[in-house]
Protein backbone atom coordinates (compact mmCIF):
# COMPACT_ATOMS: atom_id res chain seq x y z
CA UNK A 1 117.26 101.50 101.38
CA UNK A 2 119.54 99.21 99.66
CA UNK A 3 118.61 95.53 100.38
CA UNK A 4 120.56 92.39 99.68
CA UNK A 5 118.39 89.18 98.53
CA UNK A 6 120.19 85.67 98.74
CA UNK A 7 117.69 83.35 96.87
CA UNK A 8 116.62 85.96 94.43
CA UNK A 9 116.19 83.19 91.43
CA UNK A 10 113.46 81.29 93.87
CA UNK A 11 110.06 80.81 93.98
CA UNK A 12 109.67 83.41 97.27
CA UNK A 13 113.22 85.14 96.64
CA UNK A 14 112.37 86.52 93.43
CA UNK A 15 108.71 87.62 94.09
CA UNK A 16 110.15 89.61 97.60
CA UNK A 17 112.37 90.96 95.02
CA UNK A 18 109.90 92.62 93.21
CA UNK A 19 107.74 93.69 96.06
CA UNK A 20 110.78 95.77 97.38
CA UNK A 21 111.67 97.18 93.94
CA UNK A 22 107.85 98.12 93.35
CA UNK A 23 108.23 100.34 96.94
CA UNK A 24 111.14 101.79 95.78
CA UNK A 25 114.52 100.12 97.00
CA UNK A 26 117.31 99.33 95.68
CA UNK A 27 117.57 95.46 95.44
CA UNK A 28 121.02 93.11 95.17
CA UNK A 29 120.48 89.78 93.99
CA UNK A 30 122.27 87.17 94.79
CA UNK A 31 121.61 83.06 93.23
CA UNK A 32 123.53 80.72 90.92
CA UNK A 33 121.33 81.91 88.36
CA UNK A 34 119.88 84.90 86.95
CA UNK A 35 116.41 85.90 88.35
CA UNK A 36 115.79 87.85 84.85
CA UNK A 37 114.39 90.65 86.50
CA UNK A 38 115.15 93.54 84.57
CA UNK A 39 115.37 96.83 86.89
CA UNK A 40 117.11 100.13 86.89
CA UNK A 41 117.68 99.80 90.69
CA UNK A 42 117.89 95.97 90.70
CA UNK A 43 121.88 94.86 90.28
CA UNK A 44 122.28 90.82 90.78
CA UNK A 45 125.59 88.60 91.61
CA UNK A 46 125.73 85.29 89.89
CA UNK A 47 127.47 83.07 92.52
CA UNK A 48 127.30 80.33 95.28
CA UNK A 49 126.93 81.89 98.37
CA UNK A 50 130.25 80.08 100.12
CA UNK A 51 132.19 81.68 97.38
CA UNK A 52 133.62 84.78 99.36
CA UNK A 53 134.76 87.06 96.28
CA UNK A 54 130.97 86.94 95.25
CA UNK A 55 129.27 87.21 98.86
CA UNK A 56 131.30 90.40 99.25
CA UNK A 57 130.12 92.23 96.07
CA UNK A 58 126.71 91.07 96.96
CA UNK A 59 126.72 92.63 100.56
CA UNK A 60 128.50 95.70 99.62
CA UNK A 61 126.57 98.72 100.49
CA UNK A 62 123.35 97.27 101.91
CA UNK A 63 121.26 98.36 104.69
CA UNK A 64 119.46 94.82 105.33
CA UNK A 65 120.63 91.44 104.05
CA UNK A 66 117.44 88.89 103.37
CA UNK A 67 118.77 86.06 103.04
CA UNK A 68 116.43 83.72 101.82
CA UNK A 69 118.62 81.11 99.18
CA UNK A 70 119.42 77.73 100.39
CA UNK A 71 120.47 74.04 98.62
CA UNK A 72 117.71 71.88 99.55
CA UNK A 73 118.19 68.09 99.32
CA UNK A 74 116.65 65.09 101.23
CA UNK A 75 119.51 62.35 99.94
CA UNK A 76 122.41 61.57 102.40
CA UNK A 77 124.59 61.90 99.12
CA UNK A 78 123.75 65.88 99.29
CA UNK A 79 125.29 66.39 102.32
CA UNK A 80 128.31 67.96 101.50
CA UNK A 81 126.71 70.04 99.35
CA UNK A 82 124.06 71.02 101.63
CA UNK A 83 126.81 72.23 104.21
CA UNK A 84 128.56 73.36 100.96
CA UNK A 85 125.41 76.27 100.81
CA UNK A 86 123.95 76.35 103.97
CA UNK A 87 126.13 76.46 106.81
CA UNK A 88 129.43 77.57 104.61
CA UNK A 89 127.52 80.08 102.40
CA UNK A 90 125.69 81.59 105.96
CA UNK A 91 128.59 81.64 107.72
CA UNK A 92 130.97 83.47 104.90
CA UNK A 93 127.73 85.70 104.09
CA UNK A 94 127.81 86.61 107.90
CA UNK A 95 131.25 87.91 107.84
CA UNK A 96 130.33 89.81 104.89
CA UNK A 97 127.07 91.33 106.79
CA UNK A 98 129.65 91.61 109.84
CA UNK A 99 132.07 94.23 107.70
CA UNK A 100 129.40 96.13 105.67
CA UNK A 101 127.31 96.59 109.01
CA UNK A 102 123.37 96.33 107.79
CA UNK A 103 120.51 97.74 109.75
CA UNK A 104 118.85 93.74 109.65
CA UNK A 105 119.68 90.45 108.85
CA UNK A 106 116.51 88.35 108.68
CA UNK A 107 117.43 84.34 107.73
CA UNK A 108 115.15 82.04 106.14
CA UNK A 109 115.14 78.82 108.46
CA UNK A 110 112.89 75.76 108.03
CA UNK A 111 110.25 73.91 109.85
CA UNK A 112 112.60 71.05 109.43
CA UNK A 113 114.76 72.06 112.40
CA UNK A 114 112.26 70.60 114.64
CA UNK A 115 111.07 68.34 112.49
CA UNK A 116 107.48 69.06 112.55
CA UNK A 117 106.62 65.14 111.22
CA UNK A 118 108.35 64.23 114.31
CA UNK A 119 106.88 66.32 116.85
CA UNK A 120 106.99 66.03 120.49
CA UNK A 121 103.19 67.68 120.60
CA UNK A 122 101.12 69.91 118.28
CA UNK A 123 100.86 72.66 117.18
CA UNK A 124 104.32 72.99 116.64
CA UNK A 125 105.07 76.29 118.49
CA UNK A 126 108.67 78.10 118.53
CA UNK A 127 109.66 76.87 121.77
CA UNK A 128 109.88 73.37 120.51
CA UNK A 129 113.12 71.44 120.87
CA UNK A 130 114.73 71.78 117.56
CA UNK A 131 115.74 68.52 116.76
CA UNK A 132 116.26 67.55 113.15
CA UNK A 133 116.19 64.47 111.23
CA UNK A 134 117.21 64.97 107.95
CA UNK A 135 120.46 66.79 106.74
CA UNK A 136 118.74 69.64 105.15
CA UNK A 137 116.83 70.02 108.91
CA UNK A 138 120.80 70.17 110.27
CA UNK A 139 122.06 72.48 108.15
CA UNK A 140 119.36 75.24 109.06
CA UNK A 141 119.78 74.73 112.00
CA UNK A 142 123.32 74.82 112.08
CA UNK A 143 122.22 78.47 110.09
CA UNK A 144 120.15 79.43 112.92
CA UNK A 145 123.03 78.99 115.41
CA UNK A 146 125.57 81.11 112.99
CA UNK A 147 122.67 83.70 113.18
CA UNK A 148 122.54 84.06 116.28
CA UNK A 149 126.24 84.07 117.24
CA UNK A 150 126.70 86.90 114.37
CA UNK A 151 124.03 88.99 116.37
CA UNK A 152 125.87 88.68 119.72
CA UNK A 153 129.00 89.28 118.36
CA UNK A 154 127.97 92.23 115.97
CA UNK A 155 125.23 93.82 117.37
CA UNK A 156 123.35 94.06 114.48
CA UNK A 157 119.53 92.23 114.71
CA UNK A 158 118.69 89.18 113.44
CA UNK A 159 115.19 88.07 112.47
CA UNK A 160 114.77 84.28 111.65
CA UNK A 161 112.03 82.60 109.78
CA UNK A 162 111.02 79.45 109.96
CA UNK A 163 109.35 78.34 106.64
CA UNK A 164 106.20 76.44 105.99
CA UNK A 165 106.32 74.11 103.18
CA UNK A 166 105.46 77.08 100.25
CA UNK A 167 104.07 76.72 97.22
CA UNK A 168 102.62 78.92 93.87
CA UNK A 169 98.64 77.96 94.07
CA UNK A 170 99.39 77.32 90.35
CA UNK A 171 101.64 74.25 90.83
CA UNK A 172 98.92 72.66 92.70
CA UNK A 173 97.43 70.98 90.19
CA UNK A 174 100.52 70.32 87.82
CA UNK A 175 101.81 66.75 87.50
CA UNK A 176 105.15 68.01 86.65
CA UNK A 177 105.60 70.34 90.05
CA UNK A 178 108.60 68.61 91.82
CA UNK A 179 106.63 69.39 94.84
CA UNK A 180 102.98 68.74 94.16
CA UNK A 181 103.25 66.19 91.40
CA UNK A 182 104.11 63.16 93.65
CA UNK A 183 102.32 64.76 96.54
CA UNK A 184 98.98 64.63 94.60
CA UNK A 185 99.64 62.54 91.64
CA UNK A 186 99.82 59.35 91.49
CA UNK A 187 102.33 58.35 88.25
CA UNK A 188 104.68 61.10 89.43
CA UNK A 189 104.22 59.70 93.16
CA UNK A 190 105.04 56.42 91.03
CA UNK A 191 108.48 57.82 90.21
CA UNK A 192 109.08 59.42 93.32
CA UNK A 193 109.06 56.19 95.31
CA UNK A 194 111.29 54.51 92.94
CA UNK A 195 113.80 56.65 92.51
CA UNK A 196 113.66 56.71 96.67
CA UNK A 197 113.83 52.88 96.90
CA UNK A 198 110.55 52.56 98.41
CA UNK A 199 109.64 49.09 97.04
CA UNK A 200 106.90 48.62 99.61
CA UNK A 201 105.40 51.76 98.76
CA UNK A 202 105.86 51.43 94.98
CA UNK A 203 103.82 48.18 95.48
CA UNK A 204 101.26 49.86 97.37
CA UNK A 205 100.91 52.64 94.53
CA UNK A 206 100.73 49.88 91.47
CA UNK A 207 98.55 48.24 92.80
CA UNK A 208 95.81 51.49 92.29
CA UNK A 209 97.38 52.03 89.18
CA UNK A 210 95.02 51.78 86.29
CA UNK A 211 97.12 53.85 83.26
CA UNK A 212 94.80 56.99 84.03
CA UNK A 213 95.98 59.90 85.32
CA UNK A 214 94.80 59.75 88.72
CA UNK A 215 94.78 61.85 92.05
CA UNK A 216 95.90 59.84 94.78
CA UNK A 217 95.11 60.32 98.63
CA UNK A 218 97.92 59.88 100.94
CA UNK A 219 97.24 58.20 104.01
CA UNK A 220 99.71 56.00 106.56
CA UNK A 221 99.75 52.46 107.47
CA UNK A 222 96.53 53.14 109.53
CA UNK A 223 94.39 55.06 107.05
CA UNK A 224 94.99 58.41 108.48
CA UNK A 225 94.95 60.74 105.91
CA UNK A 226 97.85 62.90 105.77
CA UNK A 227 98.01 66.48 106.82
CA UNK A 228 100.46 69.16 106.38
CA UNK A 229 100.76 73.12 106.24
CA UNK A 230 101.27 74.07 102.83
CA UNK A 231 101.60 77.85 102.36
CA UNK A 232 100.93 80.32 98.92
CA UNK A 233 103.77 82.38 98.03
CA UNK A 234 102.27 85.28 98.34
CA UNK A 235 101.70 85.28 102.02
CA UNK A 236 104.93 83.78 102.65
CA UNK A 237 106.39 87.13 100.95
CA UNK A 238 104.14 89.69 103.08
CA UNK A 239 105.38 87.67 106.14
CA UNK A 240 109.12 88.76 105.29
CA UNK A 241 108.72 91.88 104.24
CA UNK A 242 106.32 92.28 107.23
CA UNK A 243 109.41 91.14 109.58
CA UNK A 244 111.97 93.23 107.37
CA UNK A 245 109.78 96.61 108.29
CA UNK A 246 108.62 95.92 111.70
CA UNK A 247 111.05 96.68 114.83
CA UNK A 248 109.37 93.95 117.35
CA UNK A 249 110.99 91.64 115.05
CA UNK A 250 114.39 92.58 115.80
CA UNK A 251 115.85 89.36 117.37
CA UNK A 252 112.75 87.38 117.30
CA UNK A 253 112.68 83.58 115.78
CA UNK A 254 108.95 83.01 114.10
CA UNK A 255 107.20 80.38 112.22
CA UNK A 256 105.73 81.62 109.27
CA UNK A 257 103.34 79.90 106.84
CA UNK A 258 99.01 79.39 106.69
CA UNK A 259 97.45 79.23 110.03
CA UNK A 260 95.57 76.30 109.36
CA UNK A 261 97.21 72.93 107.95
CA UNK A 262 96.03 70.75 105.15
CA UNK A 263 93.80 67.58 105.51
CA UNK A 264 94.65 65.72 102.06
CA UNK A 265 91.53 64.08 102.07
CA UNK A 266 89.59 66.95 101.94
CA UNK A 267 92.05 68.85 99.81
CA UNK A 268 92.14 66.07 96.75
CA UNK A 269 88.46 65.72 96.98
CA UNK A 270 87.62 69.33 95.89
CA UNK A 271 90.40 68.99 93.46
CA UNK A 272 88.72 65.88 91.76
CA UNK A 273 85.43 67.83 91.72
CA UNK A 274 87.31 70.86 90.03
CA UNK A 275 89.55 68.71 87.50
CA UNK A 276 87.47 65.40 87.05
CA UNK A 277 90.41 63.34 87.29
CA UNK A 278 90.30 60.05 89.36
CA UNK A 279 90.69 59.95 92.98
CA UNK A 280 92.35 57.14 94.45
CA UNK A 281 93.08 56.14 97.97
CA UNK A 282 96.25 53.92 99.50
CA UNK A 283 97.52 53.43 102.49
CA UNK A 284 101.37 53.63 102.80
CA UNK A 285 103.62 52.11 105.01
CA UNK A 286 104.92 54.29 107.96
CA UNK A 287 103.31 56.99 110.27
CA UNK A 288 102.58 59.48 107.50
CA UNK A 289 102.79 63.32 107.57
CA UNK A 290 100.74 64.62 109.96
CA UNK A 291 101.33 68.21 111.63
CA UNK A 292 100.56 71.10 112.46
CA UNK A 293 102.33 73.94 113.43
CA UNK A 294 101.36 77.27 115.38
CA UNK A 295 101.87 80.97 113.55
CA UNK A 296 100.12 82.57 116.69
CA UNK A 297 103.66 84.24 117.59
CA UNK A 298 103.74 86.65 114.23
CA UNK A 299 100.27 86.75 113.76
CA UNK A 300 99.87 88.61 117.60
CA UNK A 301 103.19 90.35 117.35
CA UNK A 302 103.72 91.47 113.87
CA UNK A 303 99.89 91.28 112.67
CA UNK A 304 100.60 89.29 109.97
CA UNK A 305 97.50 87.42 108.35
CA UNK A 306 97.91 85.24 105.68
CA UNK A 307 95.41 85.25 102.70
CA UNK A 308 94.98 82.39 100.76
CA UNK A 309 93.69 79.62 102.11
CA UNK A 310 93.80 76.29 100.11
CA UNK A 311 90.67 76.89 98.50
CA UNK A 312 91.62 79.81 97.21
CA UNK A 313 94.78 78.02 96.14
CA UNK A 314 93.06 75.09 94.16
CA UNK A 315 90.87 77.54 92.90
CA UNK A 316 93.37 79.04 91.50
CA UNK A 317 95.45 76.03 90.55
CA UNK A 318 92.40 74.66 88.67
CA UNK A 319 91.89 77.74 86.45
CA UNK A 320 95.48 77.32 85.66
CA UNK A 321 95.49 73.79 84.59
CA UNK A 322 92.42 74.40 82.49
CA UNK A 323 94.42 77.21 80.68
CA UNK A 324 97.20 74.68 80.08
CA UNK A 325 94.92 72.74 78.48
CA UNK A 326 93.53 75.09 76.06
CA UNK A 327 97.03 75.86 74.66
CA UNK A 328 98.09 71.91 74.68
């Protein structure tokens, strides 16, 4: 079964790569850059995704089109480029999908299109009005809608996914994750709110500052601690690949990502107690992240059942800063 893979460079992309070439498809990549996976029955297309020449070759001869590469950006200067990938590079990709006539299309969508920080009530379940906030949150959903016209107009299925936040349990515990350093850390949280403008918060975050490296706790303007879903790669890829194989999710939209979110307070203490490093506290102006979203839809339909919980993932993520240390 030849499959195409947009993303295949990514953290998820190329790890669903491998997964399909370990059960024995043949596997198109498709990314800006190289995924270095070196295959007999892998073939990969260096491109952007709105560039039609390359989104062609790409599609040619598959049987199911993943496609699971986006530009992701949270500055208003992004947004052509944001449309540039995501709404451009779906639609072109679609018309590509549309000639070569796959079995599937399954589309990587985001939790943004709601936005779950902004809900109208928890959990977040599919039926939510999708109303985004942020230009990256329009641009999926601008994807979704492109999806979904393809699939009336084609008749081919369409299976989207709407993506926790996802993570490797190993960048967990790195200060120089782009994700988790400034969501756990507070020097790179430092930077982070600079290079965002955040003066107030900046102020709030020297003021804990004592030249260590530290942990730092999240929490809003009220002392609520934040709390957000964040989901191990791993799972994330057994959800796709579970929604690639299984029939019921012909035309179905899901969330997928951990079933249970994360409380930060709880989270950063164990880490402390694994690492010994500092934990601070600070309270930062605004309502803070605080969701939670519902995965009850492809748990019940498509029996998917995530694995590692966040223990499991700072386990993990402690054992691999330790090992970083031994070779520093």
């Amino acid at each position: 079964m030849p499959i195409l893979v947009t993303g295949s460079a990514g953290r998820v992309g190329s790890k669903v790569v491998q997964r399909l070439l370990d059960q024995g498809h043949a596997v198109t990549g498709f990314d800006l850059r190289s995924s270095t996976i070196n295959h007999r029955q892998y073939r990969e297309i260096i491109g952007s995704f709105d560039d039609r020449a390359s989104a062609a070759e790409a599609a040619e001869g598959a049987s199911a089109i993943l496609h699971l590469g986006a530009f992701m950006s949270w500055l208003p200067s992004d947004a052509d480029k944001l449309h540039r990938a995501n709404v451009d590079g779906t639609r072109i990709l679609l018309e590509q999908a549309a000639r070569v006539k796959p079995e599937r299309v399954l589309f990587a969508s985001s939790g943004e299109v709601y936005p779950e920080n902004v809900p109208d009530y928890l959990p977040v379940d599919e039926d939510h009005p999708l109303k985004p906030r942020s230009p990256y949150g329009l641009t999926k959903l601008l994807g979704e809608e492109l999806v979904r016209f393809f699939e009336r107009t084609s008749g081919i299925p369409a299976t989207i996914l709407r993506f926790s936040h996802t993570q490797d349990a190993a960048e967990l515990l790195d200060p120089a994750s782009f994700f988790s350093g400034p969501r756990f850390f507070l020097h790179p949280k430092i930077r982070q709110q600079e290079g965002l403008g955040n003066t107030a918060a900046v102020g709030r975050l020297r003021a804990i500052d004592d030249g260590r490296e530290s942990l730092v706790v999240s929490c809003n303007e009220n002392g609520r601690p934040f709390k957000m879903h964040i989901t191990d790669t791993r799972d994330m890829v057994d959800g796709i690949l579970l929604a690639l194989d299984n029939p019921k999710a012909a035309g179905r939209t899901y969330n997928l990502g951990a079933t249970a979110p994360v409380d930060f307070a709880e989270a950063l203490a164990l880490m402390a107690n694994l690492t010994n490093l500092p934990l601070k506290t600070v309270d930062l102006p605004g309502s803070g992240v605080f969701y939670e979203t519902s995965n009850a839809r492809i748990r019940e339909e498509l029996g998917f059942a995530p694995q590692w919980t966040i223990d499991r993932m700072i386990a993990e993520a402690a054992a691999a800063r330790a090992a970083r240390a031994k070779v520093a």
